[in-house]
Protein backbone atom coordinates (compact mmCIF):
# COMPACT_ATOMS: atom_id res chain seq x y z
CA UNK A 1 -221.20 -60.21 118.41
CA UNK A 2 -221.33 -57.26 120.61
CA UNK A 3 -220.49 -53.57 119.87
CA UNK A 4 -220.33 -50.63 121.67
CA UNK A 5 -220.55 -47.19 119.26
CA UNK A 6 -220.05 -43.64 121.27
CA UNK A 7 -221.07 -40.52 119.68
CA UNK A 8 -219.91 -37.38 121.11
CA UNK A 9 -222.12 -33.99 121.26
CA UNK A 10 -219.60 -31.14 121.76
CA UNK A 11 -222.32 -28.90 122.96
CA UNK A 12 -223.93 -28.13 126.68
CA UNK A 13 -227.01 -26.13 125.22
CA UNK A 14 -228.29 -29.12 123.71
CA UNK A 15 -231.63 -30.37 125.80
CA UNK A 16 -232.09 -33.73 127.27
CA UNK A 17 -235.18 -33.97 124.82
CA UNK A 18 -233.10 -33.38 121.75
CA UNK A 19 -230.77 -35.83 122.96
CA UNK A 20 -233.49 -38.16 123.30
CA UNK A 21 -234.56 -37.46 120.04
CA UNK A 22 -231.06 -38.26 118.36
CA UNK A 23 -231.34 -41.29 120.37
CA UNK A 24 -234.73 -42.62 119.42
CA UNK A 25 -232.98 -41.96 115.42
CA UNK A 26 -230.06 -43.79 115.98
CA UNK A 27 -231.59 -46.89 117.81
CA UNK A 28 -234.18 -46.60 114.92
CA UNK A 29 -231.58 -46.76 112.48
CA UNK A 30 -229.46 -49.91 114.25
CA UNK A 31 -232.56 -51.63 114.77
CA UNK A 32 -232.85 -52.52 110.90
CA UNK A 33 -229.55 -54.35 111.07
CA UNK A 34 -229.23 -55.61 114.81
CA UNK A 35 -231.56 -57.68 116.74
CA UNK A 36 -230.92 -55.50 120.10
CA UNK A 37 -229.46 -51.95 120.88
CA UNK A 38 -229.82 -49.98 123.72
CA UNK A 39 -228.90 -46.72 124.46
CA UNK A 40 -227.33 -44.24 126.88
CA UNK A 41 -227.42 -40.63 127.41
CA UNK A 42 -224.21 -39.65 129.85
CA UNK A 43 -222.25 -36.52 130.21
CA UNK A 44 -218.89 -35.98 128.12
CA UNK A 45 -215.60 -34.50 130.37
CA UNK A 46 -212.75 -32.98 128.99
CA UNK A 47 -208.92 -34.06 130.05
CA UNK A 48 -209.39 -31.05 132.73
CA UNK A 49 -212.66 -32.54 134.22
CA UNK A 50 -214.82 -29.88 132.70
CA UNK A 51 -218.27 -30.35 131.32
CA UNK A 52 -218.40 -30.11 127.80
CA UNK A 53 -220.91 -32.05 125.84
CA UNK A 54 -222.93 -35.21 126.11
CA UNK A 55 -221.89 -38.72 125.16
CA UNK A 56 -224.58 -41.08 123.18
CA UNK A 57 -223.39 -44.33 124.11
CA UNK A 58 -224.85 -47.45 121.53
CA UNK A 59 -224.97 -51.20 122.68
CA UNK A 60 -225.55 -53.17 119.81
CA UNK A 61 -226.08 -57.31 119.57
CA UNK A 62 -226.04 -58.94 116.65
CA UNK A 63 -226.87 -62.91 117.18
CA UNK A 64 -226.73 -63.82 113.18
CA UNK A 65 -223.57 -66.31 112.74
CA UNK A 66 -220.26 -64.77 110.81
C-alpha cells in the first residue's frame, strides 16, 4: 500500500534547514511503521498564485499484507 501525506508550513521565514530538520523528524517517525518513505520539500501557492509557505510532501510504502 502506498500513501502520500502533505503537510503544509504557512510560513515563508522558515529556512530550508529547518525544513530539513522537520523532515529528517517526520521520515524518522514513519520509518518505525513503514518499510520506505521519502520525502519532499516544495513550495506551497495560494488560489492567487502567491507564495505562501512550504509543502512537506511524505511517500510512504508499506509492503506488510492487510
Amino acid at each position: 500500500m502506498r500513501y502520500v501525506i502533505e503537510f503544509i508550513v504557512n510560513d515563508t521565514k522558515v529556512s530550508q534547514e529547518e525544513l530539513q530538520v522537520m523532515a529528517e523528524g517526520l521520515v524518522k517517525n514513519f520509518k518505525k511503521r513503514y518499510k520506505h518513505v521519502g520525502v519532499r520539500i516544495l513550495p506551497h501557492f495560494s488560489e492567487t498564485g502567491f507564495h505562501i509557505g512550504w509543502k512537506l510532501i511524505l511517500i510512504t510504502v508499506d509492503f506488510s499484507p492487510s
